[in-house]
N, C-alpha and C. Protein backbone atom coordinates (compact mmCIF):
# COMPACT_ATOMS: atom_id res chain seq x y z
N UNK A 1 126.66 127.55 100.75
CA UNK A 1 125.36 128.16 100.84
C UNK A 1 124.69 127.79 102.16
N UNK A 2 124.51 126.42 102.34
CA UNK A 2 124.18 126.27 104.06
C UNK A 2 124.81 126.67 105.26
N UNK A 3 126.31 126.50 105.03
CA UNK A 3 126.81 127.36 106.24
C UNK A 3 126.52 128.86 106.39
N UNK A 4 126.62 129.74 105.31
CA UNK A 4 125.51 130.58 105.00
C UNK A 4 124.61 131.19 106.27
N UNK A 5 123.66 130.07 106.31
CA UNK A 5 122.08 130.17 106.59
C UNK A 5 122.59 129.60 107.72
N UNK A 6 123.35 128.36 108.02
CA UNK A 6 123.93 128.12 109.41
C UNK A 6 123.89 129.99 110.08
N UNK A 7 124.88 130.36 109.78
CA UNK A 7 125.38 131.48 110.31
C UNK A 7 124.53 132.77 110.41
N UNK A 8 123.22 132.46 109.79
CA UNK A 8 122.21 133.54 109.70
C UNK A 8 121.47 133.38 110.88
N UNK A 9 121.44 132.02 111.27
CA UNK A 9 120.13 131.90 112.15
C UNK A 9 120.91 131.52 113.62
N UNK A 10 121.89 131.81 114.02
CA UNK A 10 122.45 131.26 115.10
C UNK A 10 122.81 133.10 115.93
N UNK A 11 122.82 132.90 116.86
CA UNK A 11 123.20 133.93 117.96
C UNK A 11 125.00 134.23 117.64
N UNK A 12 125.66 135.26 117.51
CA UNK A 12 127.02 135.07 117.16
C UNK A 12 127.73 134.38 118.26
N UNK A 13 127.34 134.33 119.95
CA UNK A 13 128.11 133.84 120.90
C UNK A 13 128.31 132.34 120.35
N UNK A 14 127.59 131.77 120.26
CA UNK A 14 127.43 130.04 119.13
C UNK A 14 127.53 129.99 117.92
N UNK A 15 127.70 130.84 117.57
CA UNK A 15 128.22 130.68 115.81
C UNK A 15 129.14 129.63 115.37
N UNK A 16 129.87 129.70 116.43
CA UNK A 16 131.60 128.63 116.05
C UNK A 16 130.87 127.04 115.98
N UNK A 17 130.00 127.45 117.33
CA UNK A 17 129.68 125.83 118.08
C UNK A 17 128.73 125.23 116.94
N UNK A 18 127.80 125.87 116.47
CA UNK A 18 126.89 125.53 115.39
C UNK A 18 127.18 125.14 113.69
N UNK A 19 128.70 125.84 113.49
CA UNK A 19 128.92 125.68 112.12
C UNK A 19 129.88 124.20 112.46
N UNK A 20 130.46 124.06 113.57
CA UNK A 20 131.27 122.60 114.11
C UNK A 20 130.35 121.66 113.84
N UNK A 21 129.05 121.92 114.69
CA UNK A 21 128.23 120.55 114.59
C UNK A 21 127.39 120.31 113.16
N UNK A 22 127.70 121.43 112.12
CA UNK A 22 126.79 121.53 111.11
C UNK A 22 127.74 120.35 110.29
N UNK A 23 129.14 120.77 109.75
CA UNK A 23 129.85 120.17 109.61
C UNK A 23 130.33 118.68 110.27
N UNK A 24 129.92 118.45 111.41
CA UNK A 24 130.13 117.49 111.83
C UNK A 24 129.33 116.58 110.83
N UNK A 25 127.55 116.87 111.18
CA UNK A 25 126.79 116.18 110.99
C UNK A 25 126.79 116.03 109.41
N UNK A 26 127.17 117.10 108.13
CA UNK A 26 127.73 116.96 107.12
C UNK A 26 128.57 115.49 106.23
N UNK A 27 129.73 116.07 106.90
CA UNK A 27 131.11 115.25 106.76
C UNK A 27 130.11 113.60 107.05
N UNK A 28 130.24 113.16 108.50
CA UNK A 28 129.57 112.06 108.93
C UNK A 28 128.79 111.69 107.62
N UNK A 29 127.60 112.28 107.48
CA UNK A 29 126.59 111.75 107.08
C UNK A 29 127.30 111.31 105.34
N UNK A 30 127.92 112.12 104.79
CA UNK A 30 128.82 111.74 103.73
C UNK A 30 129.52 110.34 103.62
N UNK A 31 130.46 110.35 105.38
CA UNK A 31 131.15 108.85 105.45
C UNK A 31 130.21 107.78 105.04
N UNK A 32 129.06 108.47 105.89
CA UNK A 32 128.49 106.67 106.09
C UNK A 32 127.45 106.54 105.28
N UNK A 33 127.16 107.21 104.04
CA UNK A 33 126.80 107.01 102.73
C UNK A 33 127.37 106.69 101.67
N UNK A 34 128.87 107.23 101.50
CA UNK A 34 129.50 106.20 100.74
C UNK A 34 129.85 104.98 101.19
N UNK A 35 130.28 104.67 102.58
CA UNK A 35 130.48 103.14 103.28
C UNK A 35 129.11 102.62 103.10
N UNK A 36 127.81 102.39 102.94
CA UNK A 36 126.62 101.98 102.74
C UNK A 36 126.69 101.58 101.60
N UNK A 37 127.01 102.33 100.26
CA UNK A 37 126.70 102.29 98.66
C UNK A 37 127.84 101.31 98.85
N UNK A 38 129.30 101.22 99.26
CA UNK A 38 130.42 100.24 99.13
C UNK A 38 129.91 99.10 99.64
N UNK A 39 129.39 98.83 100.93
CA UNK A 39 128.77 97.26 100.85
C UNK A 39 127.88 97.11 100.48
N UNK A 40 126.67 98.06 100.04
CA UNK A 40 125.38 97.41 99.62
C UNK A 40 125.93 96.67 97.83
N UNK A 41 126.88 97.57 97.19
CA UNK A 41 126.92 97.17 95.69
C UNK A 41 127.74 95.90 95.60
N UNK A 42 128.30 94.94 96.85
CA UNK A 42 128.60 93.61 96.56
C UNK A 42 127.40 92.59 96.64
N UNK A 43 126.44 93.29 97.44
CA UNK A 43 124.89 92.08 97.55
C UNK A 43 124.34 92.79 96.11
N UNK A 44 123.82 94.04 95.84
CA UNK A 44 122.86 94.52 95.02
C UNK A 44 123.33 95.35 93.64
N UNK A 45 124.67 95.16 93.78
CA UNK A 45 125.05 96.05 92.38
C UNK A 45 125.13 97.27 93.13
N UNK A 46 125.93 97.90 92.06
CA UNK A 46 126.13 99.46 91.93
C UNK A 46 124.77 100.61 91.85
N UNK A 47 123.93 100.22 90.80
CA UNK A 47 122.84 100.65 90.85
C UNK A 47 121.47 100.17 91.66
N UNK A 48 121.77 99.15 92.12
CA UNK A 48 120.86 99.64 93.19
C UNK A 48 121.32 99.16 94.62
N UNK A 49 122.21 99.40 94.95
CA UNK A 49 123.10 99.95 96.46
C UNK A 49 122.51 101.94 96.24
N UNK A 50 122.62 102.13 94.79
CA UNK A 50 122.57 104.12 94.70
C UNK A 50 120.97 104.04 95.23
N UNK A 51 120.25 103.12 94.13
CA UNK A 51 118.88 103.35 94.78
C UNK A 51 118.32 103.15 95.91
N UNK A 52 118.89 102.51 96.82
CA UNK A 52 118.30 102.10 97.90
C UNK A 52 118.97 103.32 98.87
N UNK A 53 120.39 104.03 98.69
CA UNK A 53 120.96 104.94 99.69
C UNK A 53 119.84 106.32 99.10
N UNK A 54 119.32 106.04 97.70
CA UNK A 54 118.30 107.34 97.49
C UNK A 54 116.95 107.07 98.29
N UNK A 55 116.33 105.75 98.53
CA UNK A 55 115.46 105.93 99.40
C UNK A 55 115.38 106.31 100.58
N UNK A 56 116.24 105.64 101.56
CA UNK A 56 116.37 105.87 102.99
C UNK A 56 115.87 107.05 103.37
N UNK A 57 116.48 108.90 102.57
CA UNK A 57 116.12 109.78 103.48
C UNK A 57 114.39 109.80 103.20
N UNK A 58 113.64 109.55 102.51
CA UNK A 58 112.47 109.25 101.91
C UNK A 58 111.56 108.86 103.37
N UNK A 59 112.83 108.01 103.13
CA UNK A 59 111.77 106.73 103.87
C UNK A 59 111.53 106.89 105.57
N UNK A 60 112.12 108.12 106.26
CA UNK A 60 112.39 108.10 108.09
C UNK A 60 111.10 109.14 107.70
N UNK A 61 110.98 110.43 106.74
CA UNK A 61 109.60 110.98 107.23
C UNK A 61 108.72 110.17 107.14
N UNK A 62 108.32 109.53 106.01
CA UNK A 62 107.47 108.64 106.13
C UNK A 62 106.62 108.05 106.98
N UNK A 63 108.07 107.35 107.67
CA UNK A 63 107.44 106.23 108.79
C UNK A 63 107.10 107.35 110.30
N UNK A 64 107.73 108.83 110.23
CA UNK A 64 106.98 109.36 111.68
C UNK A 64 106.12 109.71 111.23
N UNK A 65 105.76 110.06 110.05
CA UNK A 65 103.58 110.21 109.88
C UNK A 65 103.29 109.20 110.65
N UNK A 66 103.16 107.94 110.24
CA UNK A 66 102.79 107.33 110.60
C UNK A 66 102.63 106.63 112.10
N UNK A 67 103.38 107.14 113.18
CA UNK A 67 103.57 106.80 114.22
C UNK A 67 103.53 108.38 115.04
N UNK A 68 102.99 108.62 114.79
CA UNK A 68 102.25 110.46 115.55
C UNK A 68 101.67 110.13 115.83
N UNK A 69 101.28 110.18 117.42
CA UNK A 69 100.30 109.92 118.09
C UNK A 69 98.93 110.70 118.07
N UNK A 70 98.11 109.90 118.46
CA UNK A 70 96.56 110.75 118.29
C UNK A 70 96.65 112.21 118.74
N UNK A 71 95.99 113.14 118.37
CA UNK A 71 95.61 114.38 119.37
C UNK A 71 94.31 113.89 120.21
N UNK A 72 94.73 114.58 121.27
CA UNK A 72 93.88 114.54 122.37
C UNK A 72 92.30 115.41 122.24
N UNK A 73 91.07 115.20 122.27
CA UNK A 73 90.27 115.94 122.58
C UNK A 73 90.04 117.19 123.48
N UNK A 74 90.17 118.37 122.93
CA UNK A 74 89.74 119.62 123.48
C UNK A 74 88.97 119.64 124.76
N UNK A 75 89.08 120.17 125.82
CA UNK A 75 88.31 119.84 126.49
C UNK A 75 87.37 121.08 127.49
């Protein structure tokens, strides 16, 4: 379904290049979420190595609210 929408919103000359890096960033992000849950569940258990890999994506918007810089006055 996302490659999909990958492929909807891309120019066809980049189509190839865009569904590569979609997948890239996919796959990756898969590795290094199960390698995370595998060492976190020898310090924290099984269940919460899961809970803590469920916070993280939570937790990066979060913290750029918070670090957006002022707007500037109209002038």
């Amino acid at each position: 379904m996302l490659t999909d929408t990958v492929t909807a919103l891309v120019p066809d000359h980049v189509r190839g290049v865009a569904i590569g890096l979609y997948n890239l960033v996919f796959f990756t992000g898969g590795a290094v979420g199960s390698a995370a849950v595998g060492g976190l569940s020898g310090l924290v258990g099984l269940p919460g190595a899961l809970a803590v890999l469920a916070v993280v994506p939570g937790a990066e918007p979060a913290g750029r609210r918070r670090r957006r810089p002022a707007r500037r006055p109209r002038a």
